[in-house]
ModelCIF file with pLDDT and N, C-alpha, C, O atoms, coordinates in Angstrom:
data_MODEL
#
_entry.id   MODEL 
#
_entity.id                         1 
_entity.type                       polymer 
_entity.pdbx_number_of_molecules   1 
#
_entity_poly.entity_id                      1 
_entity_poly.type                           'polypeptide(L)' 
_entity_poly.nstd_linkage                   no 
_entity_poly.nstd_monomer                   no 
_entity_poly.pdbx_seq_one_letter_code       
;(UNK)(UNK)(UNK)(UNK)(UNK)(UNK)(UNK)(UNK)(UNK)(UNK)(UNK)(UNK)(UNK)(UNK)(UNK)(UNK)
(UNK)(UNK)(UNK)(UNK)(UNK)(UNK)(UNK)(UNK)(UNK)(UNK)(UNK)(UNK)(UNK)(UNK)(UNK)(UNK)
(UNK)(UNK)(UNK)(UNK)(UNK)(UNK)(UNK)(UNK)(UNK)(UNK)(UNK)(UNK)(UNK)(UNK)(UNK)(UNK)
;
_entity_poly.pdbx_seq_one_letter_code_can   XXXXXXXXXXXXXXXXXXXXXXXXXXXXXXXXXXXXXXXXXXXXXXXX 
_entity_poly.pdbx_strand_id                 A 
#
loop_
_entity_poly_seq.entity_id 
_entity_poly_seq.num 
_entity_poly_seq.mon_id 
_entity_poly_seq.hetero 
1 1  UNK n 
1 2  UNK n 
1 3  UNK n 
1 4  UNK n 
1 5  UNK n 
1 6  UNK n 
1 7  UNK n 
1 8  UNK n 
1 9  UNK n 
1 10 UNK n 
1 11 UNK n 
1 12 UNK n 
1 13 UNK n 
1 14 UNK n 
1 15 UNK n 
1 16 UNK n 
1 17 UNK n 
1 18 UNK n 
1 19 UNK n 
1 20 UNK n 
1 21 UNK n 
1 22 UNK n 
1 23 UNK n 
1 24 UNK n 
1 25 UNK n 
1 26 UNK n 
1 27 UNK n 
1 28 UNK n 
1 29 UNK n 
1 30 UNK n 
1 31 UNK n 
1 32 UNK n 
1 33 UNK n 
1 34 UNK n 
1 35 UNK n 
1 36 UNK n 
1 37 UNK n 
1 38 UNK n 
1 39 UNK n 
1 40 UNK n 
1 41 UNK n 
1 42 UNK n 
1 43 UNK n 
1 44 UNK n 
1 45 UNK n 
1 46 UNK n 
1 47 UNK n 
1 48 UNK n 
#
_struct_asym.id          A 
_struct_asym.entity_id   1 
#
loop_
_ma_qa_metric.id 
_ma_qa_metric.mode 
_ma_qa_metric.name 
_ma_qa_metric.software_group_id 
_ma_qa_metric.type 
1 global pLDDT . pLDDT 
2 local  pLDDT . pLDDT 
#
_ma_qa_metric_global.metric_id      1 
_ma_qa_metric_global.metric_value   94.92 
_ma_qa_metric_global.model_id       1 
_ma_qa_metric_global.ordinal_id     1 
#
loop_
_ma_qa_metric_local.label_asym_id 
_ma_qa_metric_local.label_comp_id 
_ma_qa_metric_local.label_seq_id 
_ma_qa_metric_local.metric_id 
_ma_qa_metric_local.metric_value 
_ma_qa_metric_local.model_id 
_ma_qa_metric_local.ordinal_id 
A UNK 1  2 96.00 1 1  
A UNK 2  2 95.00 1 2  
A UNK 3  2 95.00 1 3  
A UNK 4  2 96.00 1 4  
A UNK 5  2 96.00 1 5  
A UNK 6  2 95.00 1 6  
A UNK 7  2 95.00 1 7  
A UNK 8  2 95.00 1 8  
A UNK 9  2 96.00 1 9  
A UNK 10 2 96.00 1 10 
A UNK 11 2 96.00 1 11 
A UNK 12 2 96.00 1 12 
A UNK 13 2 97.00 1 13 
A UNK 14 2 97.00 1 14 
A UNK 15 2 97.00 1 15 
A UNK 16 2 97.00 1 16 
A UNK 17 2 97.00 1 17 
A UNK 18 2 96.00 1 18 
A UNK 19 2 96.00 1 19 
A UNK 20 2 96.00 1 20 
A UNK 21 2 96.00 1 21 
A UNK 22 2 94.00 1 22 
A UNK 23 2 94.00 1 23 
A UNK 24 2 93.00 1 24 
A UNK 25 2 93.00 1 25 
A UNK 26 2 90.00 1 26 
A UNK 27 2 85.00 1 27 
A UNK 28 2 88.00 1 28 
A UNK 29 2 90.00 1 29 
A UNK 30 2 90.00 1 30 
A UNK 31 2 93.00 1 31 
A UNK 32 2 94.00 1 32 
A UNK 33 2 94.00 1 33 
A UNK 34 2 95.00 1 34 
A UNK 35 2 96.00 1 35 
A UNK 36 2 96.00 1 36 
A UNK 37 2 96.00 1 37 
A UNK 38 2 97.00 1 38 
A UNK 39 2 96.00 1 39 
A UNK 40 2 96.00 1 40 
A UNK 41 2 96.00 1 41 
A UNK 42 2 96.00 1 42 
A UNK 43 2 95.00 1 43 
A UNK 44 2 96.00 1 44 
A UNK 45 2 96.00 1 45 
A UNK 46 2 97.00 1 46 
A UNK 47 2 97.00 1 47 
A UNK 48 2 97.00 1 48 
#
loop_
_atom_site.group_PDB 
_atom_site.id 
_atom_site.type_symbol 
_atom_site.label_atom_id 
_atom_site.label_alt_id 
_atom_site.label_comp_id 
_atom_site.label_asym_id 
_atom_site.label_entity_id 
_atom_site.label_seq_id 
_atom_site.pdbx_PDB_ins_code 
_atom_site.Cartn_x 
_atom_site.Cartn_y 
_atom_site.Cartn_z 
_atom_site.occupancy 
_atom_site.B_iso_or_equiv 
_atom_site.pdbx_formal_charge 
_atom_site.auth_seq_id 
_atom_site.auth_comp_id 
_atom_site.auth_asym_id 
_atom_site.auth_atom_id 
_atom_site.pdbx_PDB_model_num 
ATOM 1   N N  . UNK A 1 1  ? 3.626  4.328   -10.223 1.00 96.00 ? 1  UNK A N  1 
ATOM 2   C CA . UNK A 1 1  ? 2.708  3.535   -11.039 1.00 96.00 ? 1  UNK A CA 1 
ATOM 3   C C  . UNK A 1 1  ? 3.369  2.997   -12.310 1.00 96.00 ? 1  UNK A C  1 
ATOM 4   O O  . UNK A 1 1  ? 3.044  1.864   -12.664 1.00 96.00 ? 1  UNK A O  1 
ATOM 5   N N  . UNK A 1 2  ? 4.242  3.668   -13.022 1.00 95.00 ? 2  UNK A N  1 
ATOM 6   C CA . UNK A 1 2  ? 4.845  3.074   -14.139 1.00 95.00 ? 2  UNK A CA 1 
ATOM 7   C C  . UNK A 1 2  ? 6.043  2.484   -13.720 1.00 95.00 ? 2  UNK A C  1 
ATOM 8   O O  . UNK A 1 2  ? 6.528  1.779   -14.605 1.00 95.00 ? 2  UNK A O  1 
ATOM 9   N N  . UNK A 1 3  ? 6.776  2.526   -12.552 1.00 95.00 ? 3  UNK A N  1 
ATOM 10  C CA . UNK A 1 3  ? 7.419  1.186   -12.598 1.00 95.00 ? 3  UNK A CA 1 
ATOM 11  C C  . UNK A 1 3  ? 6.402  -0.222  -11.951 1.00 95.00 ? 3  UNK A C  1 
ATOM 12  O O  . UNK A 1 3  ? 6.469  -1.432  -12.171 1.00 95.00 ? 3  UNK A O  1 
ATOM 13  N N  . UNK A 1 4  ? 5.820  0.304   -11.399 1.00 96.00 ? 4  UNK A N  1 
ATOM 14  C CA . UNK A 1 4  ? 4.556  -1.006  -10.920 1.00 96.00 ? 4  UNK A CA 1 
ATOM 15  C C  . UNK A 1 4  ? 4.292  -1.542  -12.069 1.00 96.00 ? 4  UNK A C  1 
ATOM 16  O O  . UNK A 1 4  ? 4.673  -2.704  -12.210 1.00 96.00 ? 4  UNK A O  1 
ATOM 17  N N  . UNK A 1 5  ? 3.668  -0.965  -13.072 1.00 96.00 ? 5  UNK A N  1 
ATOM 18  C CA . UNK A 1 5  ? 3.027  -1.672  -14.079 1.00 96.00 ? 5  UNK A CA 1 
ATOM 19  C C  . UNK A 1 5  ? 4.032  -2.121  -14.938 1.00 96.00 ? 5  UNK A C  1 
ATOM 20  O O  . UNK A 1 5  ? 3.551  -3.063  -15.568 1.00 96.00 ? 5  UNK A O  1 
ATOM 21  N N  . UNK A 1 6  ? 5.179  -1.921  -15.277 1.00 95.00 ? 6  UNK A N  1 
ATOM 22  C CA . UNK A 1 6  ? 6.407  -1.902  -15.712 1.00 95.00 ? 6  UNK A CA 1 
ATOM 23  C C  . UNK A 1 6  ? 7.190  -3.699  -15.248 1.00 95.00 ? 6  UNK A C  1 
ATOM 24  O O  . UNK A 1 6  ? 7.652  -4.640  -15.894 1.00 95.00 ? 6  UNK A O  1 
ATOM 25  N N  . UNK A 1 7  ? 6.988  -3.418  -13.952 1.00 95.00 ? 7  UNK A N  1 
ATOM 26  C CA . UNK A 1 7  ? 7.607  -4.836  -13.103 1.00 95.00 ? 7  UNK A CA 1 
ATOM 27  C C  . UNK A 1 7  ? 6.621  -5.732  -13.116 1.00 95.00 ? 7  UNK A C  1 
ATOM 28  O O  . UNK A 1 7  ? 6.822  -6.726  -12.417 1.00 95.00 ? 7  UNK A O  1 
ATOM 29  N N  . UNK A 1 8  ? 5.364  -5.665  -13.848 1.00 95.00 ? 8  UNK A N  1 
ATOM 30  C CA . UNK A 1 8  ? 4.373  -6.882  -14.026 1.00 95.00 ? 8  UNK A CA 1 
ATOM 31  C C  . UNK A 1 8  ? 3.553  -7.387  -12.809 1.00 95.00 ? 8  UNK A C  1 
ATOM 32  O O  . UNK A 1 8  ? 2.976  -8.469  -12.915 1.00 95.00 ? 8  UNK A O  1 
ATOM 33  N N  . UNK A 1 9  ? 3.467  -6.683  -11.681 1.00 96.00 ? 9  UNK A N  1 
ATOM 34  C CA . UNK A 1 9  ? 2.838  -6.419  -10.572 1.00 96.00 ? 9  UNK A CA 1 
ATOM 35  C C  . UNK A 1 9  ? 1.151  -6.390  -11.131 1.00 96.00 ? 9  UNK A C  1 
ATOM 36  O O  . UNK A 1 9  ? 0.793  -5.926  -12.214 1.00 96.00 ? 9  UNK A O  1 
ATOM 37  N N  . UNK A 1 10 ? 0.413  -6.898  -10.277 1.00 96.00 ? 10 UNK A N  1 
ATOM 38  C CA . UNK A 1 10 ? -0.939 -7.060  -10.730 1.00 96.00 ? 10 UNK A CA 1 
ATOM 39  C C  . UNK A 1 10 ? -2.214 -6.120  -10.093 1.00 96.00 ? 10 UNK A C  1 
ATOM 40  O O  . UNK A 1 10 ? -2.364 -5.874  -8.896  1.00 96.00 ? 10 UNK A O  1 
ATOM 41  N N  . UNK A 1 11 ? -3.042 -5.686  -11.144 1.00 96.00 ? 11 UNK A N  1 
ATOM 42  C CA . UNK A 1 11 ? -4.090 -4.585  -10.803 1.00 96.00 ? 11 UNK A CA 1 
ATOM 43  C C  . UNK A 1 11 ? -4.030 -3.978  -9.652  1.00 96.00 ? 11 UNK A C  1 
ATOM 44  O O  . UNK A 1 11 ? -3.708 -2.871  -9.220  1.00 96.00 ? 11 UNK A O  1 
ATOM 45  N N  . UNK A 1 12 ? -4.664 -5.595  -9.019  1.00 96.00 ? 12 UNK A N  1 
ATOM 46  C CA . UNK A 1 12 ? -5.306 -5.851  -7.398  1.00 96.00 ? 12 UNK A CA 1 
ATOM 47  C C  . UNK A 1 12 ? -3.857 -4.609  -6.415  1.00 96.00 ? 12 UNK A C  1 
ATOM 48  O O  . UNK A 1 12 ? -3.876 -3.532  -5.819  1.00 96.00 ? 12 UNK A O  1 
ATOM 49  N N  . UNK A 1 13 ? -2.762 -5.721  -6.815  1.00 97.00 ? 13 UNK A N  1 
ATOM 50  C CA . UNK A 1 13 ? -1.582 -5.208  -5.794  1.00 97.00 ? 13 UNK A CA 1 
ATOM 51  C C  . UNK A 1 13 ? -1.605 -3.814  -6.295  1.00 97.00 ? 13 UNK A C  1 
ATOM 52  O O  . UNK A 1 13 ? -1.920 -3.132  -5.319  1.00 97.00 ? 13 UNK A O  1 
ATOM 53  N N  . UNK A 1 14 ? -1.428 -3.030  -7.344  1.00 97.00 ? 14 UNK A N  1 
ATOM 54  C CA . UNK A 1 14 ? -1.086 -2.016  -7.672  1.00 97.00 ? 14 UNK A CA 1 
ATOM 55  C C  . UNK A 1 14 ? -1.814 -0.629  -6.776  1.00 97.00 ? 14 UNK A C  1 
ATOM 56  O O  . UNK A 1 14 ? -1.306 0.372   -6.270  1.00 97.00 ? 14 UNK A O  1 
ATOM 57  N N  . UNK A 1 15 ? -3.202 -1.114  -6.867  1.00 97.00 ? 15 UNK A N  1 
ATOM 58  C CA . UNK A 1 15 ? -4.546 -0.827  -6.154  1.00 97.00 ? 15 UNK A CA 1 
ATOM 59  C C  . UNK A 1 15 ? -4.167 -0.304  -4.622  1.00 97.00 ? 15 UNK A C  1 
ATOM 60  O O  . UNK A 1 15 ? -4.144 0.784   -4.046  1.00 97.00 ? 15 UNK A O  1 
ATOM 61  N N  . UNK A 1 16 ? -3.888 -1.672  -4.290  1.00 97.00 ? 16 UNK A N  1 
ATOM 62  C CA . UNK A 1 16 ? -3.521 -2.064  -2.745  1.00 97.00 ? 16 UNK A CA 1 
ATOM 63  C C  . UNK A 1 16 ? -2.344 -0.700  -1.932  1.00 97.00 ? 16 UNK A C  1 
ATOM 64  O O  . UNK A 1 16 ? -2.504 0.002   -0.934  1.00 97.00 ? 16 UNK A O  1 
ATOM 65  N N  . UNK A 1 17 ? -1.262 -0.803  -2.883  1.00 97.00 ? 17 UNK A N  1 
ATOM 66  C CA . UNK A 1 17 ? -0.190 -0.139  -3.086  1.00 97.00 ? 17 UNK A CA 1 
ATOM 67  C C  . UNK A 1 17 ? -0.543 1.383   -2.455  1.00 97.00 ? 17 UNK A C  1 
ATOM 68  O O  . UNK A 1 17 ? -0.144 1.950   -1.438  1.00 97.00 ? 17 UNK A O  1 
ATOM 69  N N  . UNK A 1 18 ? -1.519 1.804   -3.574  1.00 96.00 ? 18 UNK A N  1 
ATOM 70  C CA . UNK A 1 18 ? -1.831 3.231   -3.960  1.00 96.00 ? 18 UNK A CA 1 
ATOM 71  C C  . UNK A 1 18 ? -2.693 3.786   -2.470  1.00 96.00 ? 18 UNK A C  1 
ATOM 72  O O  . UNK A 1 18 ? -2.519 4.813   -1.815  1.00 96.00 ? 18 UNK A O  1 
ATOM 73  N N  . UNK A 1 19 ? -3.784 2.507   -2.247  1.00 96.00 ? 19 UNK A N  1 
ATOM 74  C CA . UNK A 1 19 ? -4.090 3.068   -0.740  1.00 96.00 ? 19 UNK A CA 1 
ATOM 75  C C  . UNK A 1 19 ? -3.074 3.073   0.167   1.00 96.00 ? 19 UNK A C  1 
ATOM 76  O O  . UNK A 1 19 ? -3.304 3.863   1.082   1.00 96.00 ? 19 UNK A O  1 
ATOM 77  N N  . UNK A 1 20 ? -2.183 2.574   0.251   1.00 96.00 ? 20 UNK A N  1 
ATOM 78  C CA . UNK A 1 20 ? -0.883 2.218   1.711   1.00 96.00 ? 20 UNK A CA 1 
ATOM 79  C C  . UNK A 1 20 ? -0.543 3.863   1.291   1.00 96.00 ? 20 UNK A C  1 
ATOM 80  O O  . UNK A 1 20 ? -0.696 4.804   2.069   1.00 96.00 ? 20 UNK A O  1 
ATOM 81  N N  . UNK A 1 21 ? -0.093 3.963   0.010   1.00 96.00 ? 21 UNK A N  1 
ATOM 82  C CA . UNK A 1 21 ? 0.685  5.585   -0.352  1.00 96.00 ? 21 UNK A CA 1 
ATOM 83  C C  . UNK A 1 21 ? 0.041  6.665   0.114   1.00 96.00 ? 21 UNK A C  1 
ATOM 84  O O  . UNK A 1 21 ? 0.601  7.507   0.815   1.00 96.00 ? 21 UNK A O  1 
ATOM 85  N N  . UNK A 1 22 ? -1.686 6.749   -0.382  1.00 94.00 ? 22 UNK A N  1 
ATOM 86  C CA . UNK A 1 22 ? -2.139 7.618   -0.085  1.00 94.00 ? 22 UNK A CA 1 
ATOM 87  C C  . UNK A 1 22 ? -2.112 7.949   1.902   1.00 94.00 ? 22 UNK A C  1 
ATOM 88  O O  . UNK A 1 22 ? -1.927 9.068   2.380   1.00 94.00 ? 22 UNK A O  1 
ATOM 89  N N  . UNK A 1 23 ? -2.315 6.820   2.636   1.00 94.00 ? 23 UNK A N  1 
ATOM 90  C CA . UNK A 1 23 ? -2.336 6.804   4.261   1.00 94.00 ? 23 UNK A CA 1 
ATOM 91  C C  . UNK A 1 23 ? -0.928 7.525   4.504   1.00 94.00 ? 23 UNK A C  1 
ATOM 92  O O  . UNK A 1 23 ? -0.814 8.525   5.213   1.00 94.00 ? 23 UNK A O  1 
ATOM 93  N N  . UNK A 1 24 ? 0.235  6.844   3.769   1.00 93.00 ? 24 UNK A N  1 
ATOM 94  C CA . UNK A 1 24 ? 1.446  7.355   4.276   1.00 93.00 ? 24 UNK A CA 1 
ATOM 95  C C  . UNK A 1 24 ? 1.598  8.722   4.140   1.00 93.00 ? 24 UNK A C  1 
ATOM 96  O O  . UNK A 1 24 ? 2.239  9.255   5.046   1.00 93.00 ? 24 UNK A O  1 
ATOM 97  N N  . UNK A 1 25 ? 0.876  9.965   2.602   1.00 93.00 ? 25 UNK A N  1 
ATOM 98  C CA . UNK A 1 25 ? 0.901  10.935  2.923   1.00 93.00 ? 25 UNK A CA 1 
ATOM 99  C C  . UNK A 1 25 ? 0.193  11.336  3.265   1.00 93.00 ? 25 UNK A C  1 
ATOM 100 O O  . UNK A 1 25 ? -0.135 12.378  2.698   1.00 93.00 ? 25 UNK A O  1 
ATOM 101 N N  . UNK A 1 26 ? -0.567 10.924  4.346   1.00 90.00 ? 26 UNK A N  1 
ATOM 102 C CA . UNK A 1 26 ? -1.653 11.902  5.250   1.00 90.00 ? 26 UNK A CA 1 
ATOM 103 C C  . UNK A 1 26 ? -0.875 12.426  6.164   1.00 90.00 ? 26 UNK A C  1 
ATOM 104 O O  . UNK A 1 26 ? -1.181 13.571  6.497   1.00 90.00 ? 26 UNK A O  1 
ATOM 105 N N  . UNK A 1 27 ? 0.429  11.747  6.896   1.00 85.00 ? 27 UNK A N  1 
ATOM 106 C CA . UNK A 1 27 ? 0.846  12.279  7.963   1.00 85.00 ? 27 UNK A CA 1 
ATOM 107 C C  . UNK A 1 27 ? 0.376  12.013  9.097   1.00 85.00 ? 27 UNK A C  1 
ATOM 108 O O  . UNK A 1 27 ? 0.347  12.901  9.949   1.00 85.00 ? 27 UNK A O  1 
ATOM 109 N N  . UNK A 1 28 ? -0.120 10.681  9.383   1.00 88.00 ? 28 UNK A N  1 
ATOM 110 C CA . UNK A 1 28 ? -0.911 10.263  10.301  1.00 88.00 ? 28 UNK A CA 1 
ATOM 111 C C  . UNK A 1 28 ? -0.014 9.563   11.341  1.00 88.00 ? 28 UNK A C  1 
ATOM 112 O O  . UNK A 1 28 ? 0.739  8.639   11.034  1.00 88.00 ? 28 UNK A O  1 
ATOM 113 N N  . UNK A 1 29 ? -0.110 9.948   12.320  1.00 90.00 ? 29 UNK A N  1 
ATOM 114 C CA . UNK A 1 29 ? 0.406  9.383   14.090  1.00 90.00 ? 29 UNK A CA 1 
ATOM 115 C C  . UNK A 1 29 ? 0.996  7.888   13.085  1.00 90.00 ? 29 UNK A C  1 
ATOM 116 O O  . UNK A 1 29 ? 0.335  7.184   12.321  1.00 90.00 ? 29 UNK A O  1 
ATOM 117 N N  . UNK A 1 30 ? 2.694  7.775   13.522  1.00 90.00 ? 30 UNK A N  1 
ATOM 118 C CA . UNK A 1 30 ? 3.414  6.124   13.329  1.00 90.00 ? 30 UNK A CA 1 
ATOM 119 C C  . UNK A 1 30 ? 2.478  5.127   13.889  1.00 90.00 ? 30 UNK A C  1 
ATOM 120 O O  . UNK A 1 30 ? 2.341  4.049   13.310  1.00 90.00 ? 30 UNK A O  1 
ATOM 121 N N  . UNK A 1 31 ? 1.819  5.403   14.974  1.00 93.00 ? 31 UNK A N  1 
ATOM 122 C CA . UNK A 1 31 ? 1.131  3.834   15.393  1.00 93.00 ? 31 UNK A CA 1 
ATOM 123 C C  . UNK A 1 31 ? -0.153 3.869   14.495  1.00 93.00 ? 31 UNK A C  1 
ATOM 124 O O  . UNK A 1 31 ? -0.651 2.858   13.999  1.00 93.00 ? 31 UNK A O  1 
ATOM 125 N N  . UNK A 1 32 ? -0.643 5.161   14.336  1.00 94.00 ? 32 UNK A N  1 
ATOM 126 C CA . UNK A 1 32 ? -1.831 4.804   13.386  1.00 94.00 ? 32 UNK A CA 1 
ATOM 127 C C  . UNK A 1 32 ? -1.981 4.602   11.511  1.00 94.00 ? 32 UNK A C  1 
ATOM 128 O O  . UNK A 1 32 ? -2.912 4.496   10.714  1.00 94.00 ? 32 UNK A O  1 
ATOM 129 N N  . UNK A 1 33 ? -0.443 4.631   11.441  1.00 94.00 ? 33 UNK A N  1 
ATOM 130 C CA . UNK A 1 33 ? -0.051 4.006   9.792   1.00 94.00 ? 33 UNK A CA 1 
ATOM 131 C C  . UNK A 1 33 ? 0.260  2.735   10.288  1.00 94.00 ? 33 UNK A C  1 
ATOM 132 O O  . UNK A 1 33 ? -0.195 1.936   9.470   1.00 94.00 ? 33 UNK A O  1 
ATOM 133 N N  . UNK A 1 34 ? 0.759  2.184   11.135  1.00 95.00 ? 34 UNK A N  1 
ATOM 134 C CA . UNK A 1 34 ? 1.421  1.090   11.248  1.00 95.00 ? 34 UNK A CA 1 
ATOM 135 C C  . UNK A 1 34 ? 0.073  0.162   11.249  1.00 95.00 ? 34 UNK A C  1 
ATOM 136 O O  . UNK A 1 34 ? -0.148 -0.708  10.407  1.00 95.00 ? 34 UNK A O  1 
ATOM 137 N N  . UNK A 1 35 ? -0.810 0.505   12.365  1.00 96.00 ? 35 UNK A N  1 
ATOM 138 C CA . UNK A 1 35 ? -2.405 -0.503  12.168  1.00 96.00 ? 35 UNK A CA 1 
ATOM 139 C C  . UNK A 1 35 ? -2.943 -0.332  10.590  1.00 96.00 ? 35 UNK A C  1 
ATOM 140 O O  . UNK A 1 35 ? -3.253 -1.351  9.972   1.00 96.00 ? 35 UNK A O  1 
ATOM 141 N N  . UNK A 1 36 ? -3.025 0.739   10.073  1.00 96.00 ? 36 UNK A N  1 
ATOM 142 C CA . UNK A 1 36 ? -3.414 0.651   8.757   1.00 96.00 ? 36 UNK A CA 1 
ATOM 143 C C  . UNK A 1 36 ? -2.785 -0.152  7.735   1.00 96.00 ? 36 UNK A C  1 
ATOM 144 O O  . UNK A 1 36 ? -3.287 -0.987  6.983   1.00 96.00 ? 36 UNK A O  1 
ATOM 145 N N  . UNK A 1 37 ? -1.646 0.235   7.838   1.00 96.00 ? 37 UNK A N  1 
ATOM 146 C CA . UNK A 1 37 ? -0.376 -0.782  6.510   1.00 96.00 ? 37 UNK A CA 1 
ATOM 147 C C  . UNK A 1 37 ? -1.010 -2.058  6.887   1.00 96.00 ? 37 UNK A C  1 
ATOM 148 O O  . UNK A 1 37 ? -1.617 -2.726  6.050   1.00 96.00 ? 37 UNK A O  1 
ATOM 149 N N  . UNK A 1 38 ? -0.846 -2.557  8.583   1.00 97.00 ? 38 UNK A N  1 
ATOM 150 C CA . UNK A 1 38 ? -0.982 -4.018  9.109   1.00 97.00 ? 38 UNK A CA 1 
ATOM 151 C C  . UNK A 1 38 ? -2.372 -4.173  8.552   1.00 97.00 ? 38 UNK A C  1 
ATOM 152 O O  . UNK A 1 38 ? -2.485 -5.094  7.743   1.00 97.00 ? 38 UNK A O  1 
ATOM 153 N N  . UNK A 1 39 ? -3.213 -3.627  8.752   1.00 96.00 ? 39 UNK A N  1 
ATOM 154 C CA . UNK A 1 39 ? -4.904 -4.093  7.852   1.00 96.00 ? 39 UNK A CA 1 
ATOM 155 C C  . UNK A 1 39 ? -4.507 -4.597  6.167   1.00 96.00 ? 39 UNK A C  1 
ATOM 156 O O  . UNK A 1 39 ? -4.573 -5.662  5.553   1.00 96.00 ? 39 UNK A O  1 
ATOM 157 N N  . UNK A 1 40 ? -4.079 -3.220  5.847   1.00 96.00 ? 40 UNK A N  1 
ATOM 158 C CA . UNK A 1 40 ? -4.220 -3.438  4.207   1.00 96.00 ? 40 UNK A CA 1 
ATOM 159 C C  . UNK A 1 40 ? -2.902 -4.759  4.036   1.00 96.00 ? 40 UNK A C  1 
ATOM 160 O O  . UNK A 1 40 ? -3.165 -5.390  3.012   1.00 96.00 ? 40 UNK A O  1 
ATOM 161 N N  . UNK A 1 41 ? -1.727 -5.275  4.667   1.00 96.00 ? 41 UNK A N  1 
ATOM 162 C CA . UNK A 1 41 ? -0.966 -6.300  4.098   1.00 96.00 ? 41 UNK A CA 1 
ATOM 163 C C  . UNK A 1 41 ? -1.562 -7.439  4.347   1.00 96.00 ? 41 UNK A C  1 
ATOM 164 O O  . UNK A 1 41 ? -0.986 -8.427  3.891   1.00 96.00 ? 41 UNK A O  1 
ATOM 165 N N  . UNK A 1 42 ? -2.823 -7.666  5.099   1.00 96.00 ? 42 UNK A N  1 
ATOM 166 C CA . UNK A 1 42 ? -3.209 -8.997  5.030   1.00 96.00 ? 42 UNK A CA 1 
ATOM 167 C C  . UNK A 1 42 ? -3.736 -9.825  3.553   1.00 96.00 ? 42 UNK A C  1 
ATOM 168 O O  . UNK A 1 42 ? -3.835 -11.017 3.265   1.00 96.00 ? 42 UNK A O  1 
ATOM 169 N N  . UNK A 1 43 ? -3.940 -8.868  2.992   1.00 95.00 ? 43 UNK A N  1 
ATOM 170 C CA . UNK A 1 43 ? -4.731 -9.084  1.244   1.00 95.00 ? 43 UNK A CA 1 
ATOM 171 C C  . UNK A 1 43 ? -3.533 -8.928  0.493   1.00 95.00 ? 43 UNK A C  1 
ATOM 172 O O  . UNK A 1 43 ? -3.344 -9.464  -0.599  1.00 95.00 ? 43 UNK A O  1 
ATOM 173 N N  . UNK A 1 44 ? -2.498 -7.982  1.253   1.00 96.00 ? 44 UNK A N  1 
ATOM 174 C CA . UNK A 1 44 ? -1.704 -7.539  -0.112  1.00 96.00 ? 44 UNK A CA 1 
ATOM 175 C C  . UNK A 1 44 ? -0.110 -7.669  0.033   1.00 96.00 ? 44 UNK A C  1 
ATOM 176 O O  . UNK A 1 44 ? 0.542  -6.684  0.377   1.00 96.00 ? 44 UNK A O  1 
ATOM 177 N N  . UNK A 1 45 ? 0.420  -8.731  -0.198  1.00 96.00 ? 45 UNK A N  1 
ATOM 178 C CA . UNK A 1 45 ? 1.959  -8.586  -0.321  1.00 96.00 ? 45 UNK A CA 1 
ATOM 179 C C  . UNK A 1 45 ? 3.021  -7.717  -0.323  1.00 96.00 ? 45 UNK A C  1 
ATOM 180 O O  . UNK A 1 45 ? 4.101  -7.832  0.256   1.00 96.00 ? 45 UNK A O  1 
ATOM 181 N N  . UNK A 1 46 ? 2.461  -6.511  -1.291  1.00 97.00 ? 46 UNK A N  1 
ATOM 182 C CA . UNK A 1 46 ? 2.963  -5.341  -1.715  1.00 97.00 ? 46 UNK A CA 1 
ATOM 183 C C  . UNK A 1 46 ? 3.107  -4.784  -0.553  1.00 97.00 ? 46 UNK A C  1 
ATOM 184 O O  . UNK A 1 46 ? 4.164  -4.458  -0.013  1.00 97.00 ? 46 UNK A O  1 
ATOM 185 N N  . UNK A 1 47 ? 1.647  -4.630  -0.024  1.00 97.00 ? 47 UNK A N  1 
ATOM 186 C CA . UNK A 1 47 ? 1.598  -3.541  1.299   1.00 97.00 ? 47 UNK A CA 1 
ATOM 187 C C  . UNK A 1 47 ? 2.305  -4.099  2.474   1.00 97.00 ? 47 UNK A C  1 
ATOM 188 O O  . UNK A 1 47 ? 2.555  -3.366  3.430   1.00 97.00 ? 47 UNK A O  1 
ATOM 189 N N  . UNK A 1 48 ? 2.809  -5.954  2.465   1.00 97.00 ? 48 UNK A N  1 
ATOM 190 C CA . UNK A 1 48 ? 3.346  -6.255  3.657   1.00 97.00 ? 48 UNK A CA 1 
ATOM 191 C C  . UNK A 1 48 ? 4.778  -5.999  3.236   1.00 97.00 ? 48 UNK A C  1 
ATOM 192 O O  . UNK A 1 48 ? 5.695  -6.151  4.043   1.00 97.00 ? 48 UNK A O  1 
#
């Protein structure tokens, strides 16, 4: 978060970011992060 906010990255993306992070440490099945990341990068750059 403080280099996010640091590199001038915006709310929204920062936001975006933090859900992709939180999915990645769930530990959830590769194909079922991969549909998730693919949902959340349609809104969010960061996450693509």
């Amino acid at each position: 978060l403080v280099g996010l906010r640091r590199s001038g990255m915006a709310p929204e993306e920062i936001n975006a970011v933090k859900r992709a992070v939180n999915h990645m440490r769930a530990d959830m099945p590769r194909e079922d992060l991969l549909a998730v990341l693919d949902e959340l990068a349609e809104t969010s750059e960061a996450v693509g």
